[in-house]
PDB file of N, CA and C in Angstrom:
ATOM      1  N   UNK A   1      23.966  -7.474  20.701  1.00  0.00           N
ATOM      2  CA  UNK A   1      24.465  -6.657  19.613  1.00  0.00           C
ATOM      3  C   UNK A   1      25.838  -7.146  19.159  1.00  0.00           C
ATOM      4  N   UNK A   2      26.238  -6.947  17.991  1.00  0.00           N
ATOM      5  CA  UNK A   2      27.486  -7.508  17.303  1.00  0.00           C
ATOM      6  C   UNK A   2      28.437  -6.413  17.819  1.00  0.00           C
ATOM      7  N   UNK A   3      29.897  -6.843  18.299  1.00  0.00           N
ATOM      8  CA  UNK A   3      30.649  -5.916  18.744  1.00  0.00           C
ATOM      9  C   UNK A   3      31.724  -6.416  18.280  1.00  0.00           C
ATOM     10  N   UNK A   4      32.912  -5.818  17.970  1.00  0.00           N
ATOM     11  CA  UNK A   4      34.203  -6.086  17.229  1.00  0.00           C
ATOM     12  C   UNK A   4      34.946  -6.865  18.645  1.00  0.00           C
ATOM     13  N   UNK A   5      35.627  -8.337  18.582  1.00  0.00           N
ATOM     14  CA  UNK A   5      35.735  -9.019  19.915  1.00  0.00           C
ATOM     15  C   UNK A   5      37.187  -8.544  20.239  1.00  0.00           C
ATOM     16  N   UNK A   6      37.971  -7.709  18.774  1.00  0.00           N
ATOM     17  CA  UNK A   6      39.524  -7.318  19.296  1.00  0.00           C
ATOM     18  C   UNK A   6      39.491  -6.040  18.438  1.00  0.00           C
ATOM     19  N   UNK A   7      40.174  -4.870  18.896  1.00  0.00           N
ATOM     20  CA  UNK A   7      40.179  -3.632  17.948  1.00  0.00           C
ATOM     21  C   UNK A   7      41.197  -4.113  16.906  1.00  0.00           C
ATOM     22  N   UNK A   8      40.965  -3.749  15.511  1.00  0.00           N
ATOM     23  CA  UNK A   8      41.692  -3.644  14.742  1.00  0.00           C
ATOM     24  C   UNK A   8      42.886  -3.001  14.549  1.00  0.00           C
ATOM     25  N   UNK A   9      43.911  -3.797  14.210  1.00  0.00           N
ATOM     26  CA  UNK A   9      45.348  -2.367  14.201  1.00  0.00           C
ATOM     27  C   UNK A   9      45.510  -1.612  13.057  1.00  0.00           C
ATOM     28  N   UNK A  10      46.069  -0.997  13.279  1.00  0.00           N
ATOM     29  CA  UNK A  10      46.568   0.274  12.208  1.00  0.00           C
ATOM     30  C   UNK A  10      47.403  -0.146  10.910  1.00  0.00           C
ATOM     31  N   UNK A  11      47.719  -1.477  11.223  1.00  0.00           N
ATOM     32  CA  UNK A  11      48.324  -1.751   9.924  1.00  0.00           C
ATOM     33  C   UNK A  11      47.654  -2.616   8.937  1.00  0.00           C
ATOM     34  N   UNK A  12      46.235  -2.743   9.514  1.00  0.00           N
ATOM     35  CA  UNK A  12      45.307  -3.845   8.765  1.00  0.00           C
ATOM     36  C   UNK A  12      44.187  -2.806   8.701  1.00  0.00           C
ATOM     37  N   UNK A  13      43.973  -1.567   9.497  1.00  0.00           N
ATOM     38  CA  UNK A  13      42.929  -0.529   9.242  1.00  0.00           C
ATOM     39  C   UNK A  13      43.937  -0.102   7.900  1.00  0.00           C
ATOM     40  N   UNK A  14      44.920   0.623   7.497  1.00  0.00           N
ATOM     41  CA  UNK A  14      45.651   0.977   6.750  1.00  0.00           C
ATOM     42  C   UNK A  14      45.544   0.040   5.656  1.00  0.00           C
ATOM     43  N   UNK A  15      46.244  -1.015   5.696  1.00  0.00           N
ATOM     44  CA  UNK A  15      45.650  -2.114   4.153  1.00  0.00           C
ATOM     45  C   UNK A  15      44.082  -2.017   3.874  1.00  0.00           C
ATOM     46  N   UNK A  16      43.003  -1.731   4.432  1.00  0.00           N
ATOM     47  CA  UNK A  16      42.384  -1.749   3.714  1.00  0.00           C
ATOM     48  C   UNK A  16      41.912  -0.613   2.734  1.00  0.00           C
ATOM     49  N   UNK A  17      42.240   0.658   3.624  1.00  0.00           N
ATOM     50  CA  UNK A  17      42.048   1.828   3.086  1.00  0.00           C
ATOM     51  C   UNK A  17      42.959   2.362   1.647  1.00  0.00           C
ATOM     52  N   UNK A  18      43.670   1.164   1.937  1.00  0.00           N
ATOM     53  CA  UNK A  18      45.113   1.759   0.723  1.00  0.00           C
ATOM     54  C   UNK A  18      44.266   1.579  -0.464  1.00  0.00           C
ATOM     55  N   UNK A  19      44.695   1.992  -1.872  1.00  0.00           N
ATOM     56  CA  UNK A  19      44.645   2.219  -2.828  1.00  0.00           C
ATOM     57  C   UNK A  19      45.324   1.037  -3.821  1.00  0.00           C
ATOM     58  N   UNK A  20      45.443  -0.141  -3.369  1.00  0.00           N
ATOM     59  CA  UNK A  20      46.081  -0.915  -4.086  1.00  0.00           C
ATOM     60  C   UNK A  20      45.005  -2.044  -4.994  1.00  0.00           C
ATOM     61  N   UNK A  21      43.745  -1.995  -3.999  1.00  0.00           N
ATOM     62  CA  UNK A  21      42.828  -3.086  -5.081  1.00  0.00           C
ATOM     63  C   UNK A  21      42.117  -2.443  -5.953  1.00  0.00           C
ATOM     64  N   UNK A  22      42.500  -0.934  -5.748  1.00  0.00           N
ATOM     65  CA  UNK A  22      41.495  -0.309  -7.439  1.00  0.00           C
ATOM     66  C   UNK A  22      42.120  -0.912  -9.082  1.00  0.00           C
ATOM     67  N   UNK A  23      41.381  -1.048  -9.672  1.00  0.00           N
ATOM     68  CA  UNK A  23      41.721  -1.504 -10.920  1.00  0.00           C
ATOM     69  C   UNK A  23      42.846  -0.693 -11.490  1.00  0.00           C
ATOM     70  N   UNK A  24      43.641  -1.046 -12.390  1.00  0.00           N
ATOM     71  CA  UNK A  24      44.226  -0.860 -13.593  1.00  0.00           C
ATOM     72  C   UNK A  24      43.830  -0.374 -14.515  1.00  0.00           C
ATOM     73  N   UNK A  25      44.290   0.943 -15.140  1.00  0.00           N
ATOM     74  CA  UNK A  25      44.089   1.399 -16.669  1.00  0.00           C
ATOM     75  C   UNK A  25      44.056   0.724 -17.536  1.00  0.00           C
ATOM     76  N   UNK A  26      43.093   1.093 -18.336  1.00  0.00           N
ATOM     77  CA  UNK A  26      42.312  -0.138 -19.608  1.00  0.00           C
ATOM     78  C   UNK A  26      43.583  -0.065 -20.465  1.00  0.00           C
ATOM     79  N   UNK A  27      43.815  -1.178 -20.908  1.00  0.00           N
ATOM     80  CA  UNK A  27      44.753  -1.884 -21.595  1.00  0.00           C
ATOM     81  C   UNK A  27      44.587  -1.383 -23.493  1.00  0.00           C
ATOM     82  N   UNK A  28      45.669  -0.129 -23.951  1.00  0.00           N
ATOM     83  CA  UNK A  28      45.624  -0.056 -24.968  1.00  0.00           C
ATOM     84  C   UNK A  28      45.660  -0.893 -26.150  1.00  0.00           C
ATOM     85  N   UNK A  29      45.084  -1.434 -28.001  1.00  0.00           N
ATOM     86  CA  UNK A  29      45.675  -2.690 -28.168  1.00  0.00           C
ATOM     87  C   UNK A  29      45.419  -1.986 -29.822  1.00  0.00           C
ATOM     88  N   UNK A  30      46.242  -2.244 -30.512  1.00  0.00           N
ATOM     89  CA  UNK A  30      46.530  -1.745 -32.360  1.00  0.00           C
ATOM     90  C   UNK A  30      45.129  -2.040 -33.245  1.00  0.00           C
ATOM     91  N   UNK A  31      44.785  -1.209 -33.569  1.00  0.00           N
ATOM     92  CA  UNK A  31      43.881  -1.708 -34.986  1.00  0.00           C
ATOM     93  C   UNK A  31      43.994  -2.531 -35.494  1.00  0.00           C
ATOM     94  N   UNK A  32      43.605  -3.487 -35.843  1.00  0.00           N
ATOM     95  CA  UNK A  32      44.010  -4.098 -37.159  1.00  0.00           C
ATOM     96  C   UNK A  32      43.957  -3.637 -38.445  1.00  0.00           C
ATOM     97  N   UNK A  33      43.581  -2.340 -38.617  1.00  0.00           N
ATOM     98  CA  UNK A  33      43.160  -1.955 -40.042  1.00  0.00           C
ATOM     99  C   UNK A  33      43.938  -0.659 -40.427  1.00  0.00           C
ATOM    100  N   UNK A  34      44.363   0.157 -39.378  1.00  0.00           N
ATOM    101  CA  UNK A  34      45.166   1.313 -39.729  1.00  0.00           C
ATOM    102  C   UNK A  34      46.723   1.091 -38.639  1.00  0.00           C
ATOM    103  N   UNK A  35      46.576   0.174 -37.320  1.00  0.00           N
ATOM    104  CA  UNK A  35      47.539   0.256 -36.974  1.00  0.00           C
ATOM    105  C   UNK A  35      47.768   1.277 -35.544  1.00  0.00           C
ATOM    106  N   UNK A  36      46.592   2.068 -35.179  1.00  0.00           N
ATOM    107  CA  UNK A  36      46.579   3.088 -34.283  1.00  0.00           C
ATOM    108  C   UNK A  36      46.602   2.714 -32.734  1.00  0.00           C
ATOM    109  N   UNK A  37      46.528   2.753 -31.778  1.00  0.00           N
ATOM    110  CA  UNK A  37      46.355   2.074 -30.373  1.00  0.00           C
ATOM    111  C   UNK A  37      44.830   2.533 -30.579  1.00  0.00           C
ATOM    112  N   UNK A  38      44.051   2.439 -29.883  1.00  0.00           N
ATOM    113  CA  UNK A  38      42.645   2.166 -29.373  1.00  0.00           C
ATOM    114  C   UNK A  38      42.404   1.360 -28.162  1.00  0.00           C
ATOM    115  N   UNK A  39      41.087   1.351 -27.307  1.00  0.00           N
ATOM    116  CA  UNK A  39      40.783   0.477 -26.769  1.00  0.00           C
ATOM    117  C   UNK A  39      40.019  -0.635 -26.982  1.00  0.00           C
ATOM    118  N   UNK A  40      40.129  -1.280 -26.270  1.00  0.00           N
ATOM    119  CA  UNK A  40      39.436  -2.734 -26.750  1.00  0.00           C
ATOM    120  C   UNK A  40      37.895  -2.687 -26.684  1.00  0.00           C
ATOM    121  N   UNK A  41      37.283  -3.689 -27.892  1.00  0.00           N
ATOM    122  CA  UNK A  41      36.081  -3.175 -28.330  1.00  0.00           C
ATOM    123  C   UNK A  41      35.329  -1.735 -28.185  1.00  0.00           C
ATOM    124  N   UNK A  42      36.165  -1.135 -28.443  1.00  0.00           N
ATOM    125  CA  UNK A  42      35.701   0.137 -28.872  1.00  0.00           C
ATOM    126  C   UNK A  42      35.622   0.593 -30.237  1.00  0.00           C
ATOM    127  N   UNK A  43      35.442   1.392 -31.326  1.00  0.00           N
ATOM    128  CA  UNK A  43      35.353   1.879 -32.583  1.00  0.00           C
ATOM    129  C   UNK A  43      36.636   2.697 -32.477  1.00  0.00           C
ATOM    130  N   UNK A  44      37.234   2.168 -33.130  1.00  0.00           N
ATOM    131  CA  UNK A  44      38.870   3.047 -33.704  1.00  0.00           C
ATOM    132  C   UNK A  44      38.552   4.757 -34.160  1.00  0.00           C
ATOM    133  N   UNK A  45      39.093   5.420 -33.043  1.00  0.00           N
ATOM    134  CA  UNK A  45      38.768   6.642 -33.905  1.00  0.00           C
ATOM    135  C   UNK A  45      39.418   7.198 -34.915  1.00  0.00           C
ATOM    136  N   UNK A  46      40.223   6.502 -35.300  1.00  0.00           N
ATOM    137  CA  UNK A  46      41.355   7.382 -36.655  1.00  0.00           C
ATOM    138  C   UNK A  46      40.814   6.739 -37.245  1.00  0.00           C
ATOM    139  N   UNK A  47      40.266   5.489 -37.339  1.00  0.00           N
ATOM    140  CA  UNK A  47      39.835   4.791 -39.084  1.00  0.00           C
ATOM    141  C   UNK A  47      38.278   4.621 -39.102  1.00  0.00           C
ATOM    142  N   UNK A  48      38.352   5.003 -37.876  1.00  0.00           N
ATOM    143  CA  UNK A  48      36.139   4.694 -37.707  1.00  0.00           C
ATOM    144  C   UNK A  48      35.925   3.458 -37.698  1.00  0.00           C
ATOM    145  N   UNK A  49      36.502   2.795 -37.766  1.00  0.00           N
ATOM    146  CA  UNK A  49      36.277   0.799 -38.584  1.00  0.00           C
ATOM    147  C   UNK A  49      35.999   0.528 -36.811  1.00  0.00           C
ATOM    148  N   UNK A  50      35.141  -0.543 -36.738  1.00  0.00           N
ATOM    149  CA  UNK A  50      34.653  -1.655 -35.643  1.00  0.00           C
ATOM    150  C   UNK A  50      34.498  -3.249 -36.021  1.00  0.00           C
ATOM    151  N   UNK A  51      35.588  -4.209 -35.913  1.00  0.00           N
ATOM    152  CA  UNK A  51      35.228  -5.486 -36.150  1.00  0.00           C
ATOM    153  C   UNK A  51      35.007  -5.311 -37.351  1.00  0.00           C
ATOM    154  N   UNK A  52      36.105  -4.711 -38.164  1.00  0.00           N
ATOM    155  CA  UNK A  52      35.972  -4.941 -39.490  1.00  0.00           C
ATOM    156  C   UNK A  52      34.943  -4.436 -40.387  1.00  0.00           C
ATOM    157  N   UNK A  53      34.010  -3.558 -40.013  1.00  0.00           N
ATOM    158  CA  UNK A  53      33.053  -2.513 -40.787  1.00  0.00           C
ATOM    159  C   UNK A  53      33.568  -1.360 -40.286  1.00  0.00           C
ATOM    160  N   UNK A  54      32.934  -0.255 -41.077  1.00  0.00           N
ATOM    161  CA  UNK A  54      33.036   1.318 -40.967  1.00  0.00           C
ATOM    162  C   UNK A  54      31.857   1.501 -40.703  1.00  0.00           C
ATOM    163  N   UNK A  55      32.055   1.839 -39.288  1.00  0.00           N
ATOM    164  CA  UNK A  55      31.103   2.685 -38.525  1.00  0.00           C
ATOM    165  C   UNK A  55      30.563   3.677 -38.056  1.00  0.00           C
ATOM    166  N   UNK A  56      32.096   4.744 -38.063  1.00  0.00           N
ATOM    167  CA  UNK A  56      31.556   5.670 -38.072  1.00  0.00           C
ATOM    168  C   UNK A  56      32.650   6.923 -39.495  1.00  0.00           C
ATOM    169  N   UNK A  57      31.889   7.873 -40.133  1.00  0.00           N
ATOM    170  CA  UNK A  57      32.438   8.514 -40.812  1.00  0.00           C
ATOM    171  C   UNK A  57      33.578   9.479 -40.237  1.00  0.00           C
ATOM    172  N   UNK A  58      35.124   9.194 -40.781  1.00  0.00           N
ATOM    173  CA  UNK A  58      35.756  10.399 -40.291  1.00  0.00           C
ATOM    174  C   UNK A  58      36.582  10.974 -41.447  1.00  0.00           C
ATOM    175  N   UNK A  59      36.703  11.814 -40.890  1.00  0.00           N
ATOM    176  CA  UNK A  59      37.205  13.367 -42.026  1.00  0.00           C
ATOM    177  C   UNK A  59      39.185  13.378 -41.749  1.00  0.00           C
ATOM    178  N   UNK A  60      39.230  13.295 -42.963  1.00  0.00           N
ATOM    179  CA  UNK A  60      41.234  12.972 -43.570  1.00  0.00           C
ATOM    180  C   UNK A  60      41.654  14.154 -43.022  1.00  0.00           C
TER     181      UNK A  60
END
């Protein structure tokens, strides 16, 4: 049977459990068409526009 050949310490049980390799918050980036933050490839919600078409209808 596979058995651990040295116990692990507490400061390498601890690095792994930490919270440091979860990702990063998605990176906000400007319209090109109204100027608003949005996320990337997503549909702008203040201008509705996607890659330069209007996609979806929004109300002034």
């Amino acid at each position: 049977m596979a058995v651990p050949k040295r116990r692990v310490s507490t400061t390498r049980r601890d690095k792994r459990r930490s919270n440091v390799w979860k990702m990063d918050a998605p990176q906000l980036q400007r319209c090109p068409d109204c100027g608003e933050y949005k996320l990337a490839h997503r549909v702008c919600t203040a201008c509705g526009k996607y890659n330069g078409r209007q996609v979806l209808a929004v109300e002034d």
